[in-house]
Protein backbone atom coordinates (compact mmCIF):
# COMPACT_ATOMS: atom_id res chain seq x y z
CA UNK A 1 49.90 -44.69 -136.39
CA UNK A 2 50.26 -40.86 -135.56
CA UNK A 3 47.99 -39.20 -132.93
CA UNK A 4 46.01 -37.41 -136.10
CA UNK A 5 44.92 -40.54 -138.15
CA UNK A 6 44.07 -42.39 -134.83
CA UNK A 7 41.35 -39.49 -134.49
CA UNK A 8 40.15 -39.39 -138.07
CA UNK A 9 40.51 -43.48 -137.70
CA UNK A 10 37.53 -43.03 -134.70
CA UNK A 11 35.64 -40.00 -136.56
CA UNK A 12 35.55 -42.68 -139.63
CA UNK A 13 34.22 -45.41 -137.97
CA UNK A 14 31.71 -43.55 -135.84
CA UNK A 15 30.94 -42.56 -139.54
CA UNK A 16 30.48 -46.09 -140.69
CA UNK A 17 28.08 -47.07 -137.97
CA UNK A 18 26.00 -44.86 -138.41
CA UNK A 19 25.58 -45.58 -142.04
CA UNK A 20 26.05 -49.12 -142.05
CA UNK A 21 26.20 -50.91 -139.32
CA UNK A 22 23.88 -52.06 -136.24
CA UNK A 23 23.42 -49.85 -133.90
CA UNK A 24 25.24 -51.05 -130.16
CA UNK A 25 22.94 -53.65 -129.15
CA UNK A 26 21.67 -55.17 -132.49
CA UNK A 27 18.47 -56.45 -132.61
CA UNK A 28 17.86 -54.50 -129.26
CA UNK A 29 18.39 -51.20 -130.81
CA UNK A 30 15.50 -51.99 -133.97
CA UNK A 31 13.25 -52.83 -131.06
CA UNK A 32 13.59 -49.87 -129.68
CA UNK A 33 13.32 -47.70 -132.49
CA UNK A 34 10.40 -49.88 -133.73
CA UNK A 35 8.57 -48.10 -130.18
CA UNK A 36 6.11 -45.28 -130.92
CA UNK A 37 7.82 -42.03 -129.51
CA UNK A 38 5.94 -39.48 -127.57
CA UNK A 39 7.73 -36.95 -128.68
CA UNK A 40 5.93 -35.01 -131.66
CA UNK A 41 3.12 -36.78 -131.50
CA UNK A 42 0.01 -34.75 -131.82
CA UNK A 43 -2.76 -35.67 -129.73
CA UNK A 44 -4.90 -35.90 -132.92
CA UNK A 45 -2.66 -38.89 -134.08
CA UNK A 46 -4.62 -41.51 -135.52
CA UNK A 47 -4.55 -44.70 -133.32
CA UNK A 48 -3.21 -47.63 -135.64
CA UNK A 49 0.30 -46.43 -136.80
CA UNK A 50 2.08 -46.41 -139.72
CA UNK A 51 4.85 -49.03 -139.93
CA UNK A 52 7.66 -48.17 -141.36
CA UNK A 53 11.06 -50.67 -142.21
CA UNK A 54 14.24 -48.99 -142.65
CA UNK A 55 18.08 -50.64 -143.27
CA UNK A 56 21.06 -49.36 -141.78
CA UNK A 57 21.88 -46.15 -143.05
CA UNK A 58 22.18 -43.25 -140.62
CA UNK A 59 18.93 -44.54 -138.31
CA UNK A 60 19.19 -42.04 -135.93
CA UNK A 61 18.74 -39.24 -138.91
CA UNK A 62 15.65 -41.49 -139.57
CA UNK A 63 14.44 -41.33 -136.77
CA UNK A 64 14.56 -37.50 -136.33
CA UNK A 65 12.97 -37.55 -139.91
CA UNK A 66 10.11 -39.48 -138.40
CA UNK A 67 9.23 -37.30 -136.10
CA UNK A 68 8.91 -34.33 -137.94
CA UNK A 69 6.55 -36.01 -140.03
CA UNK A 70 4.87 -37.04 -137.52
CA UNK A 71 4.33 -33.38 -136.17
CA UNK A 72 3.79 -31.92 -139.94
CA UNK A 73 1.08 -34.53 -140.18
CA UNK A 74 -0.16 -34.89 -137.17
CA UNK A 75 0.91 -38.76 -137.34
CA UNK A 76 1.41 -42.02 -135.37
CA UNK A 77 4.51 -43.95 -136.92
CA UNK A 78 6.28 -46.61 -136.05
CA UNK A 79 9.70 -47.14 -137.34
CA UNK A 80 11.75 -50.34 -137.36
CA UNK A 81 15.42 -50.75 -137.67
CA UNK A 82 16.21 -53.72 -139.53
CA UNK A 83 19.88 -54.91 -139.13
CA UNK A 84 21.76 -57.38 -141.09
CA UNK A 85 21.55 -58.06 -144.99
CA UNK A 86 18.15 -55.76 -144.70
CA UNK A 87 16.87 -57.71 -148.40
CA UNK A 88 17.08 -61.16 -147.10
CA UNK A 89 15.41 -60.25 -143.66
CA UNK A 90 12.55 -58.11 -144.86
CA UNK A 91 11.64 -61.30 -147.56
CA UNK A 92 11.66 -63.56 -144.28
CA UNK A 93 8.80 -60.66 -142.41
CA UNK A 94 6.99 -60.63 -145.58
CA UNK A 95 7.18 -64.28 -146.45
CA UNK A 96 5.85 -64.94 -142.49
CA UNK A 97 2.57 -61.87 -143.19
CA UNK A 98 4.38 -58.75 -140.89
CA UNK A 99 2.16 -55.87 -141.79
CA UNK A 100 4.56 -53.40 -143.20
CA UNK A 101 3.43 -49.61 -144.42
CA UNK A 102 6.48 -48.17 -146.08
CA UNK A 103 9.88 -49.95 -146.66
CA UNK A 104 13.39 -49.48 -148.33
CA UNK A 105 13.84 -51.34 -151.41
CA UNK A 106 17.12 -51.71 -153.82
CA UNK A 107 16.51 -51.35 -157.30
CA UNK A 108 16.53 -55.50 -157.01
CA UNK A 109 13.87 -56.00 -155.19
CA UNK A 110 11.11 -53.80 -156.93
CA UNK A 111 9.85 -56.11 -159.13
CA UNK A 112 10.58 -59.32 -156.89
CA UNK A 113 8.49 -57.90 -154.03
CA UNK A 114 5.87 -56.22 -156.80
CA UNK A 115 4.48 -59.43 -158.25
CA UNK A 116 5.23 -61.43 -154.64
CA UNK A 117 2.34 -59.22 -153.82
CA UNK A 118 3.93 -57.22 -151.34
CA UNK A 119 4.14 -54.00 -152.51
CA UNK A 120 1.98 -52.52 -154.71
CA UNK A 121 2.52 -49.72 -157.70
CA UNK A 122 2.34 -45.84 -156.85
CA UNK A 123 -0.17 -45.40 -160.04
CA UNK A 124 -3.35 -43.43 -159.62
CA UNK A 125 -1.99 -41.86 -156.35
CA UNK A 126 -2.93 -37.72 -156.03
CA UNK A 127 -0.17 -35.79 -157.48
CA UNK A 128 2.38 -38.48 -158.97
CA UNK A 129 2.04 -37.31 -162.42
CA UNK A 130 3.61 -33.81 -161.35
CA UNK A 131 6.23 -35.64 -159.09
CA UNK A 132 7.36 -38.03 -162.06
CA UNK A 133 7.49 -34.99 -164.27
CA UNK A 134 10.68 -33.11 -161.59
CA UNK A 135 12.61 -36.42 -161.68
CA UNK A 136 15.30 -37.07 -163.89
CA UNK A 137 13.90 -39.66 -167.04
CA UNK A 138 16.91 -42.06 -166.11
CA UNK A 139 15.56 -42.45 -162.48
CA UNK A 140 12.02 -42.48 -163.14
CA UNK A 141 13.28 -45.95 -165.78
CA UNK A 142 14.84 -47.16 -162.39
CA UNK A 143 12.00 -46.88 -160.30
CA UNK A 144 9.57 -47.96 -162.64
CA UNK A 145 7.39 -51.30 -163.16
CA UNK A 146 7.69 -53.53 -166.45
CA UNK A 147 4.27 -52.09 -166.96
CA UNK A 148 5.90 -48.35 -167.14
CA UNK A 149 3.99 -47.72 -163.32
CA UNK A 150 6.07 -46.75 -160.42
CA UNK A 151 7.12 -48.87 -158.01
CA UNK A 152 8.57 -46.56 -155.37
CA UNK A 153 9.50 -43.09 -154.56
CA UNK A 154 13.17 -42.09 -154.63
CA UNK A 155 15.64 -42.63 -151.51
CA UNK A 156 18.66 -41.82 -153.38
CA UNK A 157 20.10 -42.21 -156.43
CA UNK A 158 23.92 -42.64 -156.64
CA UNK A 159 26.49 -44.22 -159.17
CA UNK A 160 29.75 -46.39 -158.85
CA UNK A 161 33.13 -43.44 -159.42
CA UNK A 162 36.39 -43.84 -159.67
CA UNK A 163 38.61 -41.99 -157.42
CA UNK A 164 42.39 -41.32 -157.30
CA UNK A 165 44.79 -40.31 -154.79
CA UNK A 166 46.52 -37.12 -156.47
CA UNK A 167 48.92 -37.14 -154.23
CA UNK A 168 50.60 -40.58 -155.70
CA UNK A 169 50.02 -39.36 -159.16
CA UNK A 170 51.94 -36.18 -158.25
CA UNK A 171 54.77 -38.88 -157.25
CA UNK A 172 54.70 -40.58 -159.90
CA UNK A 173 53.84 -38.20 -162.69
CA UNK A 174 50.68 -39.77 -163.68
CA UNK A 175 46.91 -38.92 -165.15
CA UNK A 176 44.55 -41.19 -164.39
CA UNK A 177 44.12 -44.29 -166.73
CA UNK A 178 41.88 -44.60 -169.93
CA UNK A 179 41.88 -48.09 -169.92
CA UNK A 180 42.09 -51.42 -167.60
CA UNK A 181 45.49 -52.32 -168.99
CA UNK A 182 46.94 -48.72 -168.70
CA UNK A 183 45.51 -49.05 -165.27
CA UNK A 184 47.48 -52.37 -164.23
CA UNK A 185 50.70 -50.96 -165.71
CA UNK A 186 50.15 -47.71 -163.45
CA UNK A 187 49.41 -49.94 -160.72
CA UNK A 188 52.64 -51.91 -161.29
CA UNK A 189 54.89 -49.27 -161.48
CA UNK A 190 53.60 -47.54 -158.35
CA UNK A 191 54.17 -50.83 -156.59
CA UNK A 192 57.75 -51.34 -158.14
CA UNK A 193 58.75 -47.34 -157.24
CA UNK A 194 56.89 -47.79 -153.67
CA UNK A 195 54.51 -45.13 -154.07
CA UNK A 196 52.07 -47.74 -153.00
CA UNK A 197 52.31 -51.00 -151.61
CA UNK A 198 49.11 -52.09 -152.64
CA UNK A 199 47.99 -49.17 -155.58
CA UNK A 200 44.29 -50.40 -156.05
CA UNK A 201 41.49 -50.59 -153.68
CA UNK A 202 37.99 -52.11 -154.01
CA UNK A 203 35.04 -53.43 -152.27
CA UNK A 204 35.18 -57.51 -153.13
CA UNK A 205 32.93 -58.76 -150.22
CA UNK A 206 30.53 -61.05 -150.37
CA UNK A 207 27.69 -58.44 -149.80
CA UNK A 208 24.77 -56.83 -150.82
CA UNK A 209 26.44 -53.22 -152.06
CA UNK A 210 30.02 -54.28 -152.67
CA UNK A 211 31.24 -56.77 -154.94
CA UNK A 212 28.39 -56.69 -157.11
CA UNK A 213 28.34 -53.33 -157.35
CA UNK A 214 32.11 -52.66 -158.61
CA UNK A 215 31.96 -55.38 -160.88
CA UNK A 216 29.11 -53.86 -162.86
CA UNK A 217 30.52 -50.64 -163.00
CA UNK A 218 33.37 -52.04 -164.60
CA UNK A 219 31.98 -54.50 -166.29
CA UNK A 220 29.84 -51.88 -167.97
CA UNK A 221 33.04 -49.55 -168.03
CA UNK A 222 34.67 -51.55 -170.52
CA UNK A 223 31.40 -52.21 -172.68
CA UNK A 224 29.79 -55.33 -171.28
CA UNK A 225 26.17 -55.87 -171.18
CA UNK A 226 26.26 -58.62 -169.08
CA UNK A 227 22.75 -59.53 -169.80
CA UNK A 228 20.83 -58.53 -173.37
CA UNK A 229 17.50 -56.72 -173.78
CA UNK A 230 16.14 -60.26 -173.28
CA UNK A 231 17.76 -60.34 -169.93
CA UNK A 232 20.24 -63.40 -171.53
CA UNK A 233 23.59 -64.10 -170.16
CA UNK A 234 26.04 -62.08 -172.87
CA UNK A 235 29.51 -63.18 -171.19
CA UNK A 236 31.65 -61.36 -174.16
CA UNK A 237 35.11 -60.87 -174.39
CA UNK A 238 34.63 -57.03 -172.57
CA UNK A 239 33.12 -59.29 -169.97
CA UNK A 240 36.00 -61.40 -169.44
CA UNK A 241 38.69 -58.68 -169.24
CA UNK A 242 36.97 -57.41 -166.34
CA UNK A 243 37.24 -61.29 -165.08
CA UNK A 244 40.61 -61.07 -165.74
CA UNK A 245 41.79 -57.88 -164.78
CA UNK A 246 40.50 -58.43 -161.14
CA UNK A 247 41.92 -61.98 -161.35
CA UNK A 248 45.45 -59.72 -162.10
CA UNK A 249 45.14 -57.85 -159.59
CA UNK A 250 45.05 -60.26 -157.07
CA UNK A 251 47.88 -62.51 -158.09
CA UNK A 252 50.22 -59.89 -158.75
CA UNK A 253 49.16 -57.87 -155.16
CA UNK A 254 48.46 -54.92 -156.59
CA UNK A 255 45.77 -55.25 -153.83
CA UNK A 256 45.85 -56.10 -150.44
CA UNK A 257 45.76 -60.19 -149.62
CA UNK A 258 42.82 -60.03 -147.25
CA UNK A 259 40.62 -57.32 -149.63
CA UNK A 260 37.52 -59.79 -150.01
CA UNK A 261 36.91 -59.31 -146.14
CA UNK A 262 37.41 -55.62 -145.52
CA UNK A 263 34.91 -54.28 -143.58
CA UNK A 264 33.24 -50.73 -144.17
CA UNK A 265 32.86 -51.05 -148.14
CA UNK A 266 37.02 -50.95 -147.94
CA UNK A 267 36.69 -46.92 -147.21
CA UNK A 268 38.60 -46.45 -144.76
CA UNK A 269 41.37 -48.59 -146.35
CA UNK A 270 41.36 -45.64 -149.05
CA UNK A 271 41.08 -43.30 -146.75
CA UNK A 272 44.77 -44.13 -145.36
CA UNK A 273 46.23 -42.64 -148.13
CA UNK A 274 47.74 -46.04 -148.69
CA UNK A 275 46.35 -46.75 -152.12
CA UNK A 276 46.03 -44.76 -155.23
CA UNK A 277 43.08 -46.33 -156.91
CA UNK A 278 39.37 -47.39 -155.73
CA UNK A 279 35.65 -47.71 -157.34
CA UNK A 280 33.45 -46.40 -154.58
CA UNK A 281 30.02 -45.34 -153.87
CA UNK A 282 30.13 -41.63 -155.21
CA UNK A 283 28.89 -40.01 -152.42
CA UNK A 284 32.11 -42.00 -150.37
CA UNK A 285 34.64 -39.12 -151.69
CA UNK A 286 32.91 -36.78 -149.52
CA UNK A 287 34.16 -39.22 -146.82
CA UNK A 288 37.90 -38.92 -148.41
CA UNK A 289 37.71 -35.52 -149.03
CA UNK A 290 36.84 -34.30 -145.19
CA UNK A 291 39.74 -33.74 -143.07
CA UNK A 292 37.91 -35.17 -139.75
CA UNK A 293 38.24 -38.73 -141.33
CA UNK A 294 40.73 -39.08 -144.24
CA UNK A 295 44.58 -38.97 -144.56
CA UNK A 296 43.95 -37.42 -148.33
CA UNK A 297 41.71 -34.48 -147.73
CA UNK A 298 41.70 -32.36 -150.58
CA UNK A 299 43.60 -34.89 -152.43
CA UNK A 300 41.08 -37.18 -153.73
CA UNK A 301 40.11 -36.50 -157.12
CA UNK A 302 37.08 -38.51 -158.68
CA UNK A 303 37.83 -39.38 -162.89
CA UNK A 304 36.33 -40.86 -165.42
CA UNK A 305 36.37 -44.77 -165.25
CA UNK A 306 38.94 -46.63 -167.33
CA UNK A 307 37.58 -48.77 -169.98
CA UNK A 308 36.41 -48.78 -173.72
CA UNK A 309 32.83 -47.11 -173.05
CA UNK A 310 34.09 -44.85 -169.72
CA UNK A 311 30.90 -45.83 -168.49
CA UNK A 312 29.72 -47.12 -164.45
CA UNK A 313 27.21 -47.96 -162.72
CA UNK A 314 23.81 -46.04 -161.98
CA UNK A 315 21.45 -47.27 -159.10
CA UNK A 316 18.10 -45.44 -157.67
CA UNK A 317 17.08 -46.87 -154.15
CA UNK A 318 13.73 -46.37 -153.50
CA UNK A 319 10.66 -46.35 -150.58
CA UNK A 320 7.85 -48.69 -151.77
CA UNK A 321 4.93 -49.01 -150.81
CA UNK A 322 3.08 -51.91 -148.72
CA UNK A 323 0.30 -53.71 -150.80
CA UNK A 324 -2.34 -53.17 -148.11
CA UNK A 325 -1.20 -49.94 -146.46
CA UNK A 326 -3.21 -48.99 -143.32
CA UNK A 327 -4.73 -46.30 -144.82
CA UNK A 328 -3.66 -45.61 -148.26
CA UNK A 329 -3.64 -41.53 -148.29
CA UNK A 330 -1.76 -41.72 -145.13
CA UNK A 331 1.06 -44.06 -146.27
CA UNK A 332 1.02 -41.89 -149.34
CA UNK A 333 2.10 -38.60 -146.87
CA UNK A 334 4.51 -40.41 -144.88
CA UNK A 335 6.13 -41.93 -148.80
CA UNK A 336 6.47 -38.22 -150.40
CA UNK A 337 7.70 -36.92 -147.00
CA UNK A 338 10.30 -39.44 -147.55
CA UNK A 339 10.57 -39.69 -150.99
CA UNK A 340 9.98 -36.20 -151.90
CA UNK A 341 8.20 -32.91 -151.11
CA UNK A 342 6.64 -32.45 -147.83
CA UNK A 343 3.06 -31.21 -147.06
CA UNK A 344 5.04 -27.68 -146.19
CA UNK A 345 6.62 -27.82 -149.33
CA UNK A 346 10.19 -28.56 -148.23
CA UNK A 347 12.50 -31.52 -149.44
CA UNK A 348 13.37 -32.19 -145.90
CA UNK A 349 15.03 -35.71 -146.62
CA UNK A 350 16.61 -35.63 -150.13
CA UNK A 351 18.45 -32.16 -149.18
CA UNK A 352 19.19 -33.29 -145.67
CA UNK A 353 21.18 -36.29 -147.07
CA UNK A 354 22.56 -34.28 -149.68
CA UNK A 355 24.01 -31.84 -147.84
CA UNK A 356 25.07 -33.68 -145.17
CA UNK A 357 26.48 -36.99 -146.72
CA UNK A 358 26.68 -35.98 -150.50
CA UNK A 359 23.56 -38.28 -151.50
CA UNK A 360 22.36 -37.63 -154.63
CA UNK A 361 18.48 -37.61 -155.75
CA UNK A 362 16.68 -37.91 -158.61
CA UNK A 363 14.57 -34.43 -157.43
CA UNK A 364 15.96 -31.97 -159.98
CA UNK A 365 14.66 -28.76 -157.78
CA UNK A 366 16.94 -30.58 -154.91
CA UNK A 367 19.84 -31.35 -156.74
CA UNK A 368 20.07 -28.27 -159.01
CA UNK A 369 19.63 -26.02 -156.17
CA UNK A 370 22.20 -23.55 -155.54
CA UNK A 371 22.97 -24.71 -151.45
CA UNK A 372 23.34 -28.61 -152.67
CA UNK A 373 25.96 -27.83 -156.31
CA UNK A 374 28.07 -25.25 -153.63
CA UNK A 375 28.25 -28.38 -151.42
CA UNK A 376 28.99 -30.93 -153.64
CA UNK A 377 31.43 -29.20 -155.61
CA UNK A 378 33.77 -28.82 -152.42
CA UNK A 379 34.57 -32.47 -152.52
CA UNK A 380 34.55 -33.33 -156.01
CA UNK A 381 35.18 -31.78 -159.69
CA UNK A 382 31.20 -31.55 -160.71
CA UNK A 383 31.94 -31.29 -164.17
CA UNK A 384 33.55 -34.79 -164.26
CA UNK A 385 30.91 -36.05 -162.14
CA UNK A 386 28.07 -35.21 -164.50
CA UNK A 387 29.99 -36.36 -167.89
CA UNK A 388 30.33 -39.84 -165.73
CA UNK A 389 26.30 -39.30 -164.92
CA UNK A 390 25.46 -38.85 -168.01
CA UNK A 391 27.54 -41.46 -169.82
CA UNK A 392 26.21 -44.48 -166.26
CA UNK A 393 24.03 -47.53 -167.52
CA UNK A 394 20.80 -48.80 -165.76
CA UNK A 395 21.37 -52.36 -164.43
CA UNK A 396 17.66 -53.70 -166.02
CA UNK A 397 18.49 -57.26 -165.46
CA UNK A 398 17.94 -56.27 -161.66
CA UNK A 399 14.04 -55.74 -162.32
CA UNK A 400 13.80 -59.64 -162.72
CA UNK A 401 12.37 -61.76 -160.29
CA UNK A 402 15.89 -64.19 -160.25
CA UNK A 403 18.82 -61.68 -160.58
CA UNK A 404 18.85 -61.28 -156.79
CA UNK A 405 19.67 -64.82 -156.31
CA UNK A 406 22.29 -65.01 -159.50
CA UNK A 407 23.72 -62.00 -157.64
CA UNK A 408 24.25 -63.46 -154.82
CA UNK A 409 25.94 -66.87 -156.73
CA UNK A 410 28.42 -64.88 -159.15
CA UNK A 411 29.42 -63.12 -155.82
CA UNK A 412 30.83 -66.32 -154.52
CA UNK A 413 32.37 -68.05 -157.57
CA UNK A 414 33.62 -64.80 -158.77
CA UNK A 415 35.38 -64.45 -155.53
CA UNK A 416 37.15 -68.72 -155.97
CA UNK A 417 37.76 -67.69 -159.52
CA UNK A 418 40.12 -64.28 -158.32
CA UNK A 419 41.78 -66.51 -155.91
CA UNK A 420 42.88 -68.87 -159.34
CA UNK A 421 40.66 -71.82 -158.19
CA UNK A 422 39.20 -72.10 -161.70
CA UNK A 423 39.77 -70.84 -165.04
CA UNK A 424 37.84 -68.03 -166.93
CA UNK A 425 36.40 -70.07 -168.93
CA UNK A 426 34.89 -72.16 -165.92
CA UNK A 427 33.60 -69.56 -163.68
CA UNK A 428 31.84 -67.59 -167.30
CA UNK A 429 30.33 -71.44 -167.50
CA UNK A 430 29.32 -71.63 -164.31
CA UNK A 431 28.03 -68.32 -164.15
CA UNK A 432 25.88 -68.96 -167.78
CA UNK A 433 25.02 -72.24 -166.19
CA UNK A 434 23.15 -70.97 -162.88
CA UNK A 435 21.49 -67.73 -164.93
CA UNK A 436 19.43 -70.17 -167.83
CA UNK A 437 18.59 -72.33 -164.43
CA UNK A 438 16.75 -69.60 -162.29
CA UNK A 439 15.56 -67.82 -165.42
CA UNK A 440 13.79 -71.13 -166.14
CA UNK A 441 11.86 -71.11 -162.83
CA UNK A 442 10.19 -68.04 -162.60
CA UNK A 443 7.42 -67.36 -165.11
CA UNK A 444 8.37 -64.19 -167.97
């Protein structure tokens, strides 16, 4: 490993920490963040704070964040670091009564912690009517209720890309593939003409953003619903190509043996320069694309996904809401400081993690601004980028109350059924099997 990578290896990971991981000293470090600061805090602070529940995504930005509210507003706040699979942890608080103000939500979790009485909807609030109204129409259908209210304000919104390495296409004389088969022939001959030992690149763990994630984009890629309007299992033949063409991959290593435990999201795998092929979080080729961390800066080039529709993925994480806020104008500051426009007027989150770590957000006056298209467009072609916007489906099977748990099940089996320990027709049983059984126990 030369002297070079070993530093963009360490700028990486520092990277990765701070998004994703615990902060040193786990549980220790959420405590501590969960104590009300001193700093910023007006001495016309109301007494009982706001509590605020955050997962592990930058926390010491969030934290910042929190205190300039709290000086804009003249606020008490407290803010809790939750470490772990944040979904699973926050149900366990809530399940057990922990008062909680404002909280991060997946697009998953909306309508599960909606009718668990947990959250409630942003409806009626002052000023939502104008803040719906600057949001893109494909967010506002992510965010919203079955009942057409909104469930949450806008964290970020981001979709699944597919990114190349040009400098192995340049090797081998290749465009990026229009389909999944053109794809696995690329991926063969780059193996046999050892451009790449391992061409393709993925995130298949067992985990919340990961294999779930790339599986949808590609399943919808390729023209798979997955589930019908009635939220129905519709396991077609688009849906098992996908099956198969990950199933492919694996036996015939055109990916590396030990991919399902790669840590990071598999991102700094790609950023090696080892592979030619990945479907990543979009805002990751920022990561590729910045010298202080990647092998292939300036060389990663983000294309249309392979597949009959060209389609992906399209996500909107959100704030929601606690059903029985402290004080219900106040949580409503602290959620549009968040998840919007300030009382000064400024988008001081959205264009903070925009410019910063390439987030997107559903806030067209942030995300059409002239600072945030100069920034993106220095780390990926923005004209491919919106025809792959513009083309992404809405995973609406997520707004039921059971998906979460099916989620977490096809994770697994899918996982036995790449390694060949059953056939496609067994794990598309299986999978139809355990979808009719927890659709059958929660109420339409």
């Amino acid at each position: 490993m030369s002297n070079e990578w070993s530093r963009q290896r360490r700028n990486l990971e520092q990277y990765l920490v701070n998004r994703r991981s615990v902060l040193k000293g786990g549980l220790a470090a959420g405590a501590a963040l969960a104590v009300p600061g001193v700093a910023g805090k007006a001495l016309a602070a109301p007494e009982d704070p706001l509590h605020f529940v955050g997962w592990q995504y930058n926390p010491q930005i969030v934290a910042e964040n929190v205190e300039t509210f709290k000086t804009l507003n003249d606020e008490n706040v407290n803010y809790e670091l939750v470490p772990g699979e944040y979904h699973a942890v926050v149900e366990t608080k809530l399940i057990a009564g922990q008062h909680i103000d404002m909280m991060y939500s997946e697009e998953d979790r909306i309508v599960r912690w909606n009718r668990a009485g947990w959250t409630r909807s942003l409806d009626g609030l002052p000023g939502l009517d104008e803040i719906k109204a600057n949001m893109y129409d494909v967010n506002v259908h992510n965010m919203s209720l079955p009942d057409g209210s909104l469930g949450g304000l806008p964290y970020y919104t981001g979709f699944n890309s597919f990114v190349c390495n040009q400098k192995h296409l340049d090797a081998a004389g290749m465009e990026p593939p229009a389909t999944w088969d053109e794809l696995l022939d690329q991926c063969r001959k780059l193996k046999a003409d050892g451009i790449s030992d391992y061409p393709y690149i993925s995130a298949w763990t067992r985990q919340w953003p990961t294999l779930s994630w790339s599986l949808f984009a590609a399943w919808y890629s390729e023209g798979a619903k997955v589930f019908d309007e009635n939220f129905d299992p519709a396991f077609d033949e688009n849906f098992r190509k996908i099956c198969e063409v990950h199933r492919t991959l694996y036996e015939e290593e055109l990916v590396v043996p030990d991919i399902m435990t790669l840590q990071g999201e598999a991102v700094p795998n790609f950023a090696t320069g080892q592979h030619t092929y990945m479907i990543v979080h979009e805002y990751d080729q920022k990561v590729f694309n910045t010298p202080e961390m990647s092998q292939i800066a300036g060389a990663c080039r983000n294309a249309i996904m392979p597949g009959k529709t060209r389609s992906t993925f399209i996500w909107t994480a959100v704030y929601q809401m606690g059903a029985d806020p402290v004080d219900e104008l106040r949580a409503w500051d602290l959620m549009q400081f968040f998840g919007g426009k300030a009382k000064d007027g400024k988008y001081h989150v959205a264009t903070r993690w925009a410019l910063d770590f390439g987030l997107g957000t559903p806030h067209k006056e942030v995300i059409e601004s002239a600072d945030v298209q100069a920034a993106f467009s220095q780390w990926k072609d923005m004209e491919v980028a919106t025809q792959q916007l513009e083309t992404a489906t809405t995973r609406d099977v997520a707004k039921t109350m059971w998906f979460p748990e099916w989620d977490w099940y096809m994770m697994g089996e899918m996982q036995d059924y790449i390694r060949g320990e059953r056939s496609t027709d067994e794990v598309i049983d299986k999978l139809h099997a355990k979808a009719v059984e927890l659709k059958g126990l929660y109420p339409a």
